[in-house]
Structures are given as C-alpha cells and as structure tokens.
C-alpha atoms as a PDB file:
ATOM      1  CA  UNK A   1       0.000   0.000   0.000  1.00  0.00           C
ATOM      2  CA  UNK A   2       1.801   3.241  -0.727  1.00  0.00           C
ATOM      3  CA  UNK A   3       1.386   6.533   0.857  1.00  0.00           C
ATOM      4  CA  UNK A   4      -0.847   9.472   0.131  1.00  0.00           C
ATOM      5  CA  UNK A   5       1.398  12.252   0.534  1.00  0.00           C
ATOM      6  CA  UNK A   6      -0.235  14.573   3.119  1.00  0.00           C
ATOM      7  CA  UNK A   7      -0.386  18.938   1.887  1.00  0.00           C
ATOM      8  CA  UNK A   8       1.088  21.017   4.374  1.00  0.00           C
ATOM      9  CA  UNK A   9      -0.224  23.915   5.680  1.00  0.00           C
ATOM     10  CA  UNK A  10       1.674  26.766   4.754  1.00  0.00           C
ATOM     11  CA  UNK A  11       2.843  27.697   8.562  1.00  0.00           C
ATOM     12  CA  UNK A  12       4.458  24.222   9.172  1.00  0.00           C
ATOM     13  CA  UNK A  13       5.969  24.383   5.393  1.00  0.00           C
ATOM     14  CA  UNK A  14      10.172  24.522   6.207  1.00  0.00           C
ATOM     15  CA  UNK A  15      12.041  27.139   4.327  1.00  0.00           C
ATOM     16  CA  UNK A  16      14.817  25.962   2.077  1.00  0.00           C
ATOM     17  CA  UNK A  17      12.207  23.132   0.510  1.00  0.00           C
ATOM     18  CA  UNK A  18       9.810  23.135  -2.091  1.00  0.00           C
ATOM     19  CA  UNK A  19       6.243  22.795  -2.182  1.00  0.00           C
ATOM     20  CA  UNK A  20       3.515  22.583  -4.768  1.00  0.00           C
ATOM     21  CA  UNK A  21       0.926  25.233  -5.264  1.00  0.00           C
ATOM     22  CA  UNK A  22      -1.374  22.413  -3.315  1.00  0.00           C
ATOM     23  CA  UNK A  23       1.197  22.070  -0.751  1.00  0.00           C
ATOM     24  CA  UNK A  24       2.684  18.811  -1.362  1.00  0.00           C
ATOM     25  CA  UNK A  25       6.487  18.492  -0.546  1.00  0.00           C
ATOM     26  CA  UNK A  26       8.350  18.150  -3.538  1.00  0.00           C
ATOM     27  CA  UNK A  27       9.748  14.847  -4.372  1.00  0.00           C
ATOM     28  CA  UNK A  28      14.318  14.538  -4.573  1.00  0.00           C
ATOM     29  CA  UNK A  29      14.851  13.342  -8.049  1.00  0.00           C
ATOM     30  CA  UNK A  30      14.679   9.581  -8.324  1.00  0.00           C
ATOM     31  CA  UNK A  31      15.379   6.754 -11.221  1.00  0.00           C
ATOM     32  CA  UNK A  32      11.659   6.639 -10.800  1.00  0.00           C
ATOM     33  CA  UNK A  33      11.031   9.537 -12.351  1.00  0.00           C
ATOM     34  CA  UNK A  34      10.639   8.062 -15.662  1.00  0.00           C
ATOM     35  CA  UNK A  35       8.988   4.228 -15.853  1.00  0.00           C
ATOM     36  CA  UNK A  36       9.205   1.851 -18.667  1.00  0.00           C
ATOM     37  CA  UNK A  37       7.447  -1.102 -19.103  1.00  0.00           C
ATOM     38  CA  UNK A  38       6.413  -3.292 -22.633  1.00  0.00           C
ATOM     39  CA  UNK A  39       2.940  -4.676 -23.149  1.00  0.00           C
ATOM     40  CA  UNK A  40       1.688  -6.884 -25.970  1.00  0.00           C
ATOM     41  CA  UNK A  41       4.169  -5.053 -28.601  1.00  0.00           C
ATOM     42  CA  UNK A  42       3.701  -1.438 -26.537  1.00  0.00           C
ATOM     43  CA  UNK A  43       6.681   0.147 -24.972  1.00  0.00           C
ATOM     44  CA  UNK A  44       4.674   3.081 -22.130  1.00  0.00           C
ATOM     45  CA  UNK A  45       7.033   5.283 -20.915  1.00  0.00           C
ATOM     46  CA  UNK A  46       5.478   7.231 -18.294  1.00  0.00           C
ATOM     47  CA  UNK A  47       6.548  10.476 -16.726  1.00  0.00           C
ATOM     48  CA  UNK A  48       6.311   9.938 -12.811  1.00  0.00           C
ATOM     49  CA  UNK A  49       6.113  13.278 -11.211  1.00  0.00           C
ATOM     50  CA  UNK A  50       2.524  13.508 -10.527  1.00  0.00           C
ATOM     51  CA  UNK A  51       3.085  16.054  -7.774  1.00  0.00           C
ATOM     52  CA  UNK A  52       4.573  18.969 -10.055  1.00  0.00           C
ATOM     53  CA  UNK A  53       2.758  17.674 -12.642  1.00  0.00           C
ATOM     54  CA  UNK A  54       5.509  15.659 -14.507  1.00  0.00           C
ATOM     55  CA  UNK A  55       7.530  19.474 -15.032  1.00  0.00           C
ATOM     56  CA  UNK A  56      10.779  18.920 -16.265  1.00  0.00           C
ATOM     57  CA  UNK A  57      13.670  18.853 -14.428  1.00  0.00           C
ATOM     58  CA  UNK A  58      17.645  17.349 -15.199  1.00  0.00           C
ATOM     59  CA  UNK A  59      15.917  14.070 -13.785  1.00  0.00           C
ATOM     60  CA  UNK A  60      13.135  13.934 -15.801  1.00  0.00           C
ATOM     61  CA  UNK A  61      15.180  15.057 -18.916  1.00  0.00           C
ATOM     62  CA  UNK A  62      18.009  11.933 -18.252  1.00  0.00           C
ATOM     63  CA  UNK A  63      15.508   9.316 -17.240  1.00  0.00           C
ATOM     64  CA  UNK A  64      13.812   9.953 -21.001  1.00  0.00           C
ATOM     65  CA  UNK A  65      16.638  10.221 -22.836  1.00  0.00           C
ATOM     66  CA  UNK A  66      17.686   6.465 -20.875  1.00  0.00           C
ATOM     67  CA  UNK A  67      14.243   5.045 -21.486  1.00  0.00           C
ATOM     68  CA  UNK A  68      13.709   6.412 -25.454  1.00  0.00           C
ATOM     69  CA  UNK A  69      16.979   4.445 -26.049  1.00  0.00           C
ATOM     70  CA  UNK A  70      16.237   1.367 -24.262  1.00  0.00           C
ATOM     71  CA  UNK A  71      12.546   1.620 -26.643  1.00  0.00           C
ATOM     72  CA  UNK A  72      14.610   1.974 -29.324  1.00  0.00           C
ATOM     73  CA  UNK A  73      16.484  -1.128 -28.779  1.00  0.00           C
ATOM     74  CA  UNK A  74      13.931  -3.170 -27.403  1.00  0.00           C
ATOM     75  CA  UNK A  75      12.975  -5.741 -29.694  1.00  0.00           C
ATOM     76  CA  UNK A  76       9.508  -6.636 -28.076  1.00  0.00           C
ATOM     77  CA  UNK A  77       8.532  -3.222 -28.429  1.00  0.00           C
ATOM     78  CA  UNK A  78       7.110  -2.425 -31.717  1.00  0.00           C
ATOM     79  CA  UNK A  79       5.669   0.847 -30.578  1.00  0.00           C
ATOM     80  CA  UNK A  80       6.336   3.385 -28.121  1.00  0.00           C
ATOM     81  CA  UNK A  81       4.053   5.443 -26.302  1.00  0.00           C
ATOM     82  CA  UNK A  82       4.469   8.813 -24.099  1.00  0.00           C
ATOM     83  CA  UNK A  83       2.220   9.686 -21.238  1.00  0.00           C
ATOM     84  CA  UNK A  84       1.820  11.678 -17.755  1.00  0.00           C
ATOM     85  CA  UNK A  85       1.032   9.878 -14.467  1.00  0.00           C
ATOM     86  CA  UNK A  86      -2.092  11.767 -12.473  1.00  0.00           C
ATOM     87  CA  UNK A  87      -3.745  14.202 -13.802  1.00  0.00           C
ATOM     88  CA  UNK A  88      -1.413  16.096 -16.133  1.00  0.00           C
ATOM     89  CA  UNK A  89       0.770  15.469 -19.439  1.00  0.00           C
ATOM     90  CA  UNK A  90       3.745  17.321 -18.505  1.00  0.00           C
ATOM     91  CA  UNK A  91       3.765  20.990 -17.544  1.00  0.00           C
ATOM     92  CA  UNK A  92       6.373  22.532 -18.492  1.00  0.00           C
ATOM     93  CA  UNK A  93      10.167  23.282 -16.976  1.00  0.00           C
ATOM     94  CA  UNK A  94      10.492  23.126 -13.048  1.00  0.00           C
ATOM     95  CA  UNK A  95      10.424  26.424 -11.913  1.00  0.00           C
ATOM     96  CA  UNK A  96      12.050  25.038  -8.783  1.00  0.00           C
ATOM     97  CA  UNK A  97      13.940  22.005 -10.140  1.00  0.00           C
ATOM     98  CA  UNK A  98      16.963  20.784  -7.630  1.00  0.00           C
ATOM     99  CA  UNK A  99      20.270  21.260  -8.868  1.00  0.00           C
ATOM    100  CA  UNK A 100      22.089  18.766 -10.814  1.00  0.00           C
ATOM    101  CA  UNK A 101      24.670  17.110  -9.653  1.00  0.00           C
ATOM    102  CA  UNK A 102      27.958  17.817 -11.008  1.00  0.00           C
ATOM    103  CA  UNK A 103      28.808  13.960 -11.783  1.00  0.00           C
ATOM    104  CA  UNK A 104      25.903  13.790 -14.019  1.00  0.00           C
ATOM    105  CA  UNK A 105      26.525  15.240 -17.711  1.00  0.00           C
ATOM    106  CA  UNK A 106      24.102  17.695 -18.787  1.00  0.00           C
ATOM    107  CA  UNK A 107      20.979  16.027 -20.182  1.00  0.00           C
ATOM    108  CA  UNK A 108      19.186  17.673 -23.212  1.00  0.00           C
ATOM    109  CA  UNK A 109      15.525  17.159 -24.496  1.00  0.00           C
ATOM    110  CA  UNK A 110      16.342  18.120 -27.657  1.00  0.00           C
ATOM    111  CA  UNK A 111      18.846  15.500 -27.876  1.00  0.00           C
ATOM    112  CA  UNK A 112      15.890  13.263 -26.520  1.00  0.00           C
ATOM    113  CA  UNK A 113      13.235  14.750 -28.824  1.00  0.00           C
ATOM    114  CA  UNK A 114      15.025  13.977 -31.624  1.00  0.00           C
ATOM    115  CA  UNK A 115      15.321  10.343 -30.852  1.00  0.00           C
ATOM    116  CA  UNK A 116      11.726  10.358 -31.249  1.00  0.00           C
ATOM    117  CA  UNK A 117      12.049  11.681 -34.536  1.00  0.00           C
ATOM    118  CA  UNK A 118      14.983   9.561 -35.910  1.00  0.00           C
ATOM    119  CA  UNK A 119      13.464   6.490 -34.507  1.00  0.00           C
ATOM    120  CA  UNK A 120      11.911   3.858 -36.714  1.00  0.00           C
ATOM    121  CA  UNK A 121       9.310   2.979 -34.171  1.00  0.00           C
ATOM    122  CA  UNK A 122       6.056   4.988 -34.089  1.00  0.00           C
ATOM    123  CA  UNK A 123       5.772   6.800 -31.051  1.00  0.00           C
ATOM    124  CA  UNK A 124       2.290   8.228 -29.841  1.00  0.00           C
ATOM    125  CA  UNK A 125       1.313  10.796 -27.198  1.00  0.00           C
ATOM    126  CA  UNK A 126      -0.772  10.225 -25.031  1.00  0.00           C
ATOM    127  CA  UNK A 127      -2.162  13.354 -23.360  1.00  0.00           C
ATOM    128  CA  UNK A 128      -4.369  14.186 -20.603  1.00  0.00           C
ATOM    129  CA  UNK A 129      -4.673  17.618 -18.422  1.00  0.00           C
ATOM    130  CA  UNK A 130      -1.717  19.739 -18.808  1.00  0.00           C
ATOM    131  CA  UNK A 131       0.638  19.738 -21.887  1.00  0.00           C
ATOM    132  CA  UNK A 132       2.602  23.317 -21.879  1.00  0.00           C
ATOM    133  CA  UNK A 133       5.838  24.665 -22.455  1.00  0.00           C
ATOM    134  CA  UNK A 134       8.170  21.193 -23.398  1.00  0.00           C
ATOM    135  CA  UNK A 135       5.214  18.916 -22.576  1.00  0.00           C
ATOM    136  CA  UNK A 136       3.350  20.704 -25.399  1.00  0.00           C
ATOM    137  CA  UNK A 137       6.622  20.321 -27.570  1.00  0.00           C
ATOM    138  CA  UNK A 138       7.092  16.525 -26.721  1.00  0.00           C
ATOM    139  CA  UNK A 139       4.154  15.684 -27.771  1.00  0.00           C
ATOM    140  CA  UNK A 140       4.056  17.609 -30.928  1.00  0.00           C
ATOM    141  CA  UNK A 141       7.229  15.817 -31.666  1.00  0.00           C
ATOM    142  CA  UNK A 142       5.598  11.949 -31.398  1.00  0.00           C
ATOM    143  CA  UNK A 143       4.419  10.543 -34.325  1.00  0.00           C
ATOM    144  CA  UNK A 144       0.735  10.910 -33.579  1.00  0.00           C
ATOM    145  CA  UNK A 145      -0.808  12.806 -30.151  1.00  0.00           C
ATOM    146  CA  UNK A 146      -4.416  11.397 -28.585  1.00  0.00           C
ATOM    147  CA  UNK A 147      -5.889  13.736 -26.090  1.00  0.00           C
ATOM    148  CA  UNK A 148      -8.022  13.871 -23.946  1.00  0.00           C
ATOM    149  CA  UNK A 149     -10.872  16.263 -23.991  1.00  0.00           C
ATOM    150  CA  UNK A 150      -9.726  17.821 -20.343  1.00  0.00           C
ATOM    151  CA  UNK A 151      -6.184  18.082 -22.322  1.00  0.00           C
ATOM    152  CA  UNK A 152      -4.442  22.003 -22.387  1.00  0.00           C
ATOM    153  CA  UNK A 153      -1.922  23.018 -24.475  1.00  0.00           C
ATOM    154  CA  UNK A 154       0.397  25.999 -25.023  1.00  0.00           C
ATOM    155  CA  UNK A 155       3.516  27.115 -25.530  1.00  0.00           C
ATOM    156  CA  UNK A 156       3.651  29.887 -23.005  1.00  0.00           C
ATOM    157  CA  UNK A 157       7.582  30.819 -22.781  1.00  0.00           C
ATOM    158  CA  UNK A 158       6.971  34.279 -24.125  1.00  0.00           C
ATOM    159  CA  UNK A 159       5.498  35.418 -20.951  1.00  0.00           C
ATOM    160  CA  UNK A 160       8.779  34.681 -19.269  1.00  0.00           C
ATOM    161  CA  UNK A 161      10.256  36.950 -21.861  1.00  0.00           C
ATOM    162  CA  UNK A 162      12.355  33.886 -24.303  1.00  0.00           C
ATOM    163  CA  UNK A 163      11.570  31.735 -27.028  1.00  0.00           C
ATOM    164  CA  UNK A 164      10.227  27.954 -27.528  1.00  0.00           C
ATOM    165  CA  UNK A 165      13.779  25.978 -27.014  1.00  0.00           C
ATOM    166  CA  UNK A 166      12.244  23.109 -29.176  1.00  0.00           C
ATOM    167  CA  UNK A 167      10.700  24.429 -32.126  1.00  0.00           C
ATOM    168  CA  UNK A 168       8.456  22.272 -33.686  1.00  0.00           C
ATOM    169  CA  UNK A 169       4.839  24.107 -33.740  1.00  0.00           C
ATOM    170  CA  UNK A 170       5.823  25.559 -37.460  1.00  0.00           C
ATOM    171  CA  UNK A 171       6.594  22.374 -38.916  1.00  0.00           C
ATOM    172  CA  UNK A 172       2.686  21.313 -37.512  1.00  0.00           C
ATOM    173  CA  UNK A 173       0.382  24.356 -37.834  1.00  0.00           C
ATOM    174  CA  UNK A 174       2.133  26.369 -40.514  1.00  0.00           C
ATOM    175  CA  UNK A 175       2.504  30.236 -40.180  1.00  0.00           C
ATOM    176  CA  UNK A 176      -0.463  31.444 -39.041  1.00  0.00           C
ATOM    177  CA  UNK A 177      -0.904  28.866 -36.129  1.00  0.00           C
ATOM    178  CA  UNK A 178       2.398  29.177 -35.017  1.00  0.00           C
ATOM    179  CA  UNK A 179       2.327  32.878 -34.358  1.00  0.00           C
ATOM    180  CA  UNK A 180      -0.568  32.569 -32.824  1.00  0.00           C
ATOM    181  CA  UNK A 181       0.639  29.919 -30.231  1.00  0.00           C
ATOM    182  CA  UNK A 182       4.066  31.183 -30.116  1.00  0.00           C
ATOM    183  CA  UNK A 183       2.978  34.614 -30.225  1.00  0.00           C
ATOM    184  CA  UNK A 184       0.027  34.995 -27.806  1.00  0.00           C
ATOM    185  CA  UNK A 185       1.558  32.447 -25.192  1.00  0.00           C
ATOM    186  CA  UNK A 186      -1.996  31.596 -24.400  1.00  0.00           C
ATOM    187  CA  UNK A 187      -3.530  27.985 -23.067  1.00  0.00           C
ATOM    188  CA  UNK A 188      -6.018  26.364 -25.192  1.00  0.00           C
ATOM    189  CA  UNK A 189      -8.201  23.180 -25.029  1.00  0.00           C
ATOM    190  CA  UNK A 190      -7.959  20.007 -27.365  1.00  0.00           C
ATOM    191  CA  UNK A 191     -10.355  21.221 -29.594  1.00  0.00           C
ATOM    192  CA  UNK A 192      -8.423  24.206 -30.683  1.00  0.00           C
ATOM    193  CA  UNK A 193      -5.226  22.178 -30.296  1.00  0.00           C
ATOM    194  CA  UNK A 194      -6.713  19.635 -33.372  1.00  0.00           C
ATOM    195  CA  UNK A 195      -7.832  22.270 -35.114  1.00  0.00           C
ATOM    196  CA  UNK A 196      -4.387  24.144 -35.324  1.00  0.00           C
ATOM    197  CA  UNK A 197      -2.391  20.357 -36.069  1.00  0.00           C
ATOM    198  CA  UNK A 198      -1.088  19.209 -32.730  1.00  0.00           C
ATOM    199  CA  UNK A 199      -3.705  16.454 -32.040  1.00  0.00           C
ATOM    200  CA  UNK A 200      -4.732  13.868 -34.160  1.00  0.00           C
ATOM    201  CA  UNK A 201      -7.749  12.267 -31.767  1.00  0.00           C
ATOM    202  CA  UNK A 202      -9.860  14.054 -29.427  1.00  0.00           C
ATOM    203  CA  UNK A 203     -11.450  11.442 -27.080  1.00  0.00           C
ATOM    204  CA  UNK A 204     -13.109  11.362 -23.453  1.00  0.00           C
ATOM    205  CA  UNK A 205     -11.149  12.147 -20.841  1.00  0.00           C
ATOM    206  CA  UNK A 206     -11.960   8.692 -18.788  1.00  0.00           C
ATOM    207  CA  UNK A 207     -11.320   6.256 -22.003  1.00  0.00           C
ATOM    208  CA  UNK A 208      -7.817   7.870 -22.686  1.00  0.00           C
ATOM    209  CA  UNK A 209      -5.821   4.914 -21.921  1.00  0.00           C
ATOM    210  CA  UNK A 210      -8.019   2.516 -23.754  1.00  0.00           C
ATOM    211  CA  UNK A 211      -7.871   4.487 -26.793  1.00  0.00           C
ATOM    212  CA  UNK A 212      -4.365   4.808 -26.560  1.00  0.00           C
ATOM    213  CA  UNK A 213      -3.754   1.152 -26.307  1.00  0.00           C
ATOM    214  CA  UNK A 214      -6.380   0.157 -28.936  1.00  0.00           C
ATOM    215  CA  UNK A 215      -4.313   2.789 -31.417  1.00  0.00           C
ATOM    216  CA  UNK A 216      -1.110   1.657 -30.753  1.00  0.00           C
ATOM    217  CA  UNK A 217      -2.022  -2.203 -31.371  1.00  0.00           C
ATOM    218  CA  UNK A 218      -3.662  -1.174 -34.177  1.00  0.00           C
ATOM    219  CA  UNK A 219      -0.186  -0.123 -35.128  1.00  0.00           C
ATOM    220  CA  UNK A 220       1.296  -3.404 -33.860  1.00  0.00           C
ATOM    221  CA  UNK A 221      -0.325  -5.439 -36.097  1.00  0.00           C
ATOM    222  CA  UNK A 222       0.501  -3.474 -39.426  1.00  0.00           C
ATOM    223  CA  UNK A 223       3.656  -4.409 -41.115  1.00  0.00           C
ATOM    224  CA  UNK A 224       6.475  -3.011 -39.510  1.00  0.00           C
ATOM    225  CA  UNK A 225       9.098  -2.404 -42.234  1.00  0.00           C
ATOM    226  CA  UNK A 226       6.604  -0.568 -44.041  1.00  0.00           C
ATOM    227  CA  UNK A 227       5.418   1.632 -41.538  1.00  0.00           C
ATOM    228  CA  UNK A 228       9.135   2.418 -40.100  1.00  0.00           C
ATOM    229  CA  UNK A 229       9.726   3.089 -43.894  1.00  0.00           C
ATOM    230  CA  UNK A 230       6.507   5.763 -44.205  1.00  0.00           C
ATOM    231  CA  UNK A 231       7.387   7.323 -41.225  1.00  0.00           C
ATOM    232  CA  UNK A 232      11.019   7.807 -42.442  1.00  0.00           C
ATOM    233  CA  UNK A 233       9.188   9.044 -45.863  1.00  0.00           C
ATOM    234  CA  UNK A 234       7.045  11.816 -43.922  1.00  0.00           C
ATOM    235  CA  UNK A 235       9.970  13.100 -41.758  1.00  0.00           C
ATOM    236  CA  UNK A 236      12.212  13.070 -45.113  1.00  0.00           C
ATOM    237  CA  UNK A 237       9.757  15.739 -47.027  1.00  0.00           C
ATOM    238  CA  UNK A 238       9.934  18.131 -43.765  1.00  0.00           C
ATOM    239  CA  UNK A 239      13.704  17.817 -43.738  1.00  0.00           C
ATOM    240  CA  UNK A 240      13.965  19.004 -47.210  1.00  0.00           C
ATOM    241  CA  UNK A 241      11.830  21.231 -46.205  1.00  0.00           C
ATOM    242  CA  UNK A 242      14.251  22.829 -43.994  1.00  0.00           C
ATOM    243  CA  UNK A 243      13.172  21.230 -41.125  1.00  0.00           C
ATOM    244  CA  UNK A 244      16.371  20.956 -39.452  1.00  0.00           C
ATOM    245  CA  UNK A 245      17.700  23.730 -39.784  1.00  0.00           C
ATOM    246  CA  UNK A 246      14.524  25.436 -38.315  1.00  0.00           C
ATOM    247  CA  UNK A 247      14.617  23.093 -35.410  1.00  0.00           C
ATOM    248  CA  UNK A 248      18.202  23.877 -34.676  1.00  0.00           C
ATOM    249  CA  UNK A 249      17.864  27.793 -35.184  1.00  0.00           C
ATOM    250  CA  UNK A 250      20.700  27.912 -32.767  1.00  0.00           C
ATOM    251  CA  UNK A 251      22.927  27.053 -35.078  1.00  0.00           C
ATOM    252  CA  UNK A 252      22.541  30.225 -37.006  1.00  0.00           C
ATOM    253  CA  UNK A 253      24.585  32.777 -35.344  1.00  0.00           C
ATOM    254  CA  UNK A 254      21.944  35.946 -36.287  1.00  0.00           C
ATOM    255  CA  UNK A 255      19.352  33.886 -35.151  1.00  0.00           C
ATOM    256  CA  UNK A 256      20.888  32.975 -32.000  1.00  0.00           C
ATOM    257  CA  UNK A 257      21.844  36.618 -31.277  1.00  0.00           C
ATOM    258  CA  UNK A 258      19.021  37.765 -31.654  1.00  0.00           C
ATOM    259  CA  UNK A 259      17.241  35.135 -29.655  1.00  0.00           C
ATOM    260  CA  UNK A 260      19.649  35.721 -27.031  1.00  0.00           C
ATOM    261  CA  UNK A 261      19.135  39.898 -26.884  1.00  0.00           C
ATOM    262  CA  UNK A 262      15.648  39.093 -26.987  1.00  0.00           C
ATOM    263  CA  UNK A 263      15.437  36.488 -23.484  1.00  0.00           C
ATOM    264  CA  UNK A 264      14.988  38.979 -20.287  1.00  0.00           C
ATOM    265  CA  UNK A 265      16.761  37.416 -18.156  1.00  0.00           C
ATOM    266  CA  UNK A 266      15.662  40.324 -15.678  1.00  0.00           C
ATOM    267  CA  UNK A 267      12.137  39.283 -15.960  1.00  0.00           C
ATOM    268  CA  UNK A 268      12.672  35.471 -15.071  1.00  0.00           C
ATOM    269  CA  UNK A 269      14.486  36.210 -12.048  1.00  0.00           C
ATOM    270  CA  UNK A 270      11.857  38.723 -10.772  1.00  0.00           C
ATOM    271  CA  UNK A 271       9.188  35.905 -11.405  1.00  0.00           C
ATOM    272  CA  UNK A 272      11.694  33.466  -9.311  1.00  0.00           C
ATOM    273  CA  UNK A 273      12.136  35.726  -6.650  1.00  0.00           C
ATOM    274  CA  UNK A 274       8.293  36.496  -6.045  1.00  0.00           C
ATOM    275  CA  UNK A 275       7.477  32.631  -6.160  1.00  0.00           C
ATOM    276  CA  UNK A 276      10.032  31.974  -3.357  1.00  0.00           C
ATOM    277  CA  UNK A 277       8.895  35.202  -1.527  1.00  0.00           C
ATOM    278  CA  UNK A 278       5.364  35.403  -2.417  1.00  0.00           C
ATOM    279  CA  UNK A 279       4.214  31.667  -3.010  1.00  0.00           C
ATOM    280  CA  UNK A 280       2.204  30.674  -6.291  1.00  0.00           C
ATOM    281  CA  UNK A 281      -0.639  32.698  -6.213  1.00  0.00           C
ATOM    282  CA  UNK A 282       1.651  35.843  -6.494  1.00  0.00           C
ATOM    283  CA  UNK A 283       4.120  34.408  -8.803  1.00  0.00           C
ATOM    284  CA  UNK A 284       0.687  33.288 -11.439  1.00  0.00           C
ATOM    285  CA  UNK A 285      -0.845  36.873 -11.501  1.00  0.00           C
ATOM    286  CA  UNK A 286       2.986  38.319 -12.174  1.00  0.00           C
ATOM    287  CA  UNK A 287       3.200  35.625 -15.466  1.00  0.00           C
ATOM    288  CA  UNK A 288      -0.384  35.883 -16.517  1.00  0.00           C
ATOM    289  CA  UNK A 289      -0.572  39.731 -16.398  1.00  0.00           C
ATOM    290  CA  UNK A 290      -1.246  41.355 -19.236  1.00  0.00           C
ATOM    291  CA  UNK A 291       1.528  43.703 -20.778  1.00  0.00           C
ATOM    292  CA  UNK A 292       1.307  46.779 -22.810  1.00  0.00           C
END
C-alpha cells in the first residue's frame, strides 16, 4: 500500500524546501522519475512526477533520454508510447527544479526529442490535463498525439520573456498557427489544439488509456518495415523542407543573437524571486498579467 502524501499547511511548510501550489512536498529526483514497461508489442514510458505535474527537471530530462533508447532497442517493443502519471501530461520546466549534480553530464531534451524523430518505431502521445511549455513540444514531436478532452496546451515561454527551445509548432500548424501559439503564449483546449495540427484524436477524458492502447495495437499489427519506412518518408519531405535547420535555429549565429538579446533574463528572475517570496498565487498573476 503506498502513501498518500499529506499537503502542508503553509505555517508548518520549512524554508529551504519546495512545495507545490497544493502544498505537497516536492519529491528529490529519483530513477523513478521516468517508468518503462512493454505490453503486448507497446513500450509506455510514463513520466512519474505527478506532484509537479511531470515538469521537467535534469531528472526527468536523463531518465527519457535512458528510457527512449532502451525503446529503441527493445525488440519486443514495436511501438512506443508517451504519457503523464495523475492528472497532467507534462507541464512545463520546473520552476524550482533541484540542482544537478555535477557527476551527471548535462541532459538535453532536444537531444531526446530527436530520438523520437529519428526512430523507426512509431511513437504516440498520449495526453491528458496539462501539456505546456516542453510537454506541449514533446508531444508535438511523437508521431501521432491522442488527447483527452480535459487536455491544455500551449507554448507559453513568451510570458517569461524567451523563445520555444524546441521548435516544432511551425513544422505542424504552418505560419499562421504558429504565431498565434508562439505569439500569444496563451492555453487552449484540445479542440483548438486539433484544429491548429497538434492532435490527431480528441477522445473522453476517462477512455484515454483505452484508446491509446487500442491505437497503438492497431499499429502493432501493421507491417512493420513498411510503416518504419513511411514514417522515415514523412519526416524526409519536412527535412527538405528545412526542417532541421529550423529546429536547430541555434545554429545560425543571427538567429541565435538575436534570440539571445531578446530572453529577459531580468524578468525570469523577478518571477523566481516572487514565487520563493510570495508563493504561487503571487508568482501566477505576475506571469499571466497582461503587458502593454
């Protein structure tokens, strides 16, 4: 029987540890941050940080990377799928992840995102509640996205004054969608998220899981040299498209100036500071503000 982690009350909260907008203490990092496990031809790799909703963190970031590869070379898995344990997707980058220690090399979701996209397996996402800032990007990265009609997306980075570091909404919404998701930095519900490109399947909220499972058997039992083959097909047109070099705009020295003048680095620390001084309520009406 495991334990329901108990909300404390903001006067017995200790200072120096985190807590959740609900209270909750946050969890250290763990190897269980990230679980694997193969089904019937279905690798689920499920983010485990229910508490912070799955955010991202260096933990978070590794464990993927280490469980995308061991999908990759598993050779009872003929298809992968991506989810969020509780009641969110992923939301986002910690705001107060722990520090990394210094024996463990820099992990990189790009690096881990584009695994998904070099891999020959189909990989599905599988999204329910929150999907925001990299959760929004790692799903529009899989292969196909199934959401759940509770399921919010956006790619709100703009409000903390920088640009999407994985930049993928272009390649699936075309220019008009992408400015206005990049743009606007607002949240919007599966609905709108289908109708701009990022989700394929809209279905209730309580059969999510079925759904997924039923769509990635469905893959299962199609031929698997031809689908790796038309997946590889569909991700060759966008890279001669320019694909690449639009997902690695870092590469191009004007671009990455200007994306670098352009991040106010003033602005995220002020939103820091008031979360650790203010608590969440505070640091929400800061970010969701509007400016003029």
């Amino acid at each position: 029987m495991t334990n329901t982690p108990r909300a404390i009350p903001e006067s017995e909260r200790e200072p120096g540890k985190r807590y959740t907008p609900e209270g909750f203490e946050v969890p250290a990092p763990s190897e269980n941050d990230v679980l694997y496990e193969v089904r019937e031809g279905v690798a689920w790799i499920t983010f485990n940080r229910p508490l912070v909703l799955n955010a991202v963190d260096w933990s978070l970031t590794l464990r993927f990377g280490e469980a995308l590869e061991r999908a990759e070379a598993d050779e009872s898995a003929r298809v992968v799928v991506v989810r969020g344990a509780g009641r969110a997707f992923c939301a986002g980058g910690d705001l107060q992840a722990a520090p990394r220690p210094d024996d463990i090399p820099a992990p990189n979701m790009i690096d881990n995102v584009m695994r998904i996209w070099q891999m020959q397996k189909p990989v599905i996402a599988s999204v329910r509640g929150h999907a925001v800032g990299q959760g929004c990007e790692i799903a529009g990265m899989c292969d196909l996205t199934i959401a759940a009609e509770d399921a919010k997306f956006g790619e709100i980075q703009i409000r903390h004054g920088f640009p999407p570091p994985i930049l993928i909404v272009p390649f699936l919404t075309g220019p008009k969608g992408a400015k206005e998701i990049l743009m606007t930095g607002e949240v919007f519900g599966a609905q709108d998220a289908q109708r701009l490109g990022l989700v394929n399947r809209i279905v209730p909220t309580e059969s999510l899981d079925a759904e997924t499972e039923a769509l990635a058997k469905r893959l299962v039992s199609l031929p698997q040299t031809a689908l790796a083959l038309t997946k590889m097909l569909v991700n060759r047109v966008h890279e001669i498209g320019g694909f690449r070099e639009g997902f690695n705009y870092r590469d191009d020295p004007v671009l990455f100036a200007l994306a670098a003048s352009t991040r106010d680095d003033k602005v995220a620390a002020e939103r820091l500071a008031t979360l650790r001084e203010q608590g969440w309520d505070a640091f929400k009406k800061t970010r969701d503000a509007s400016h003029t």
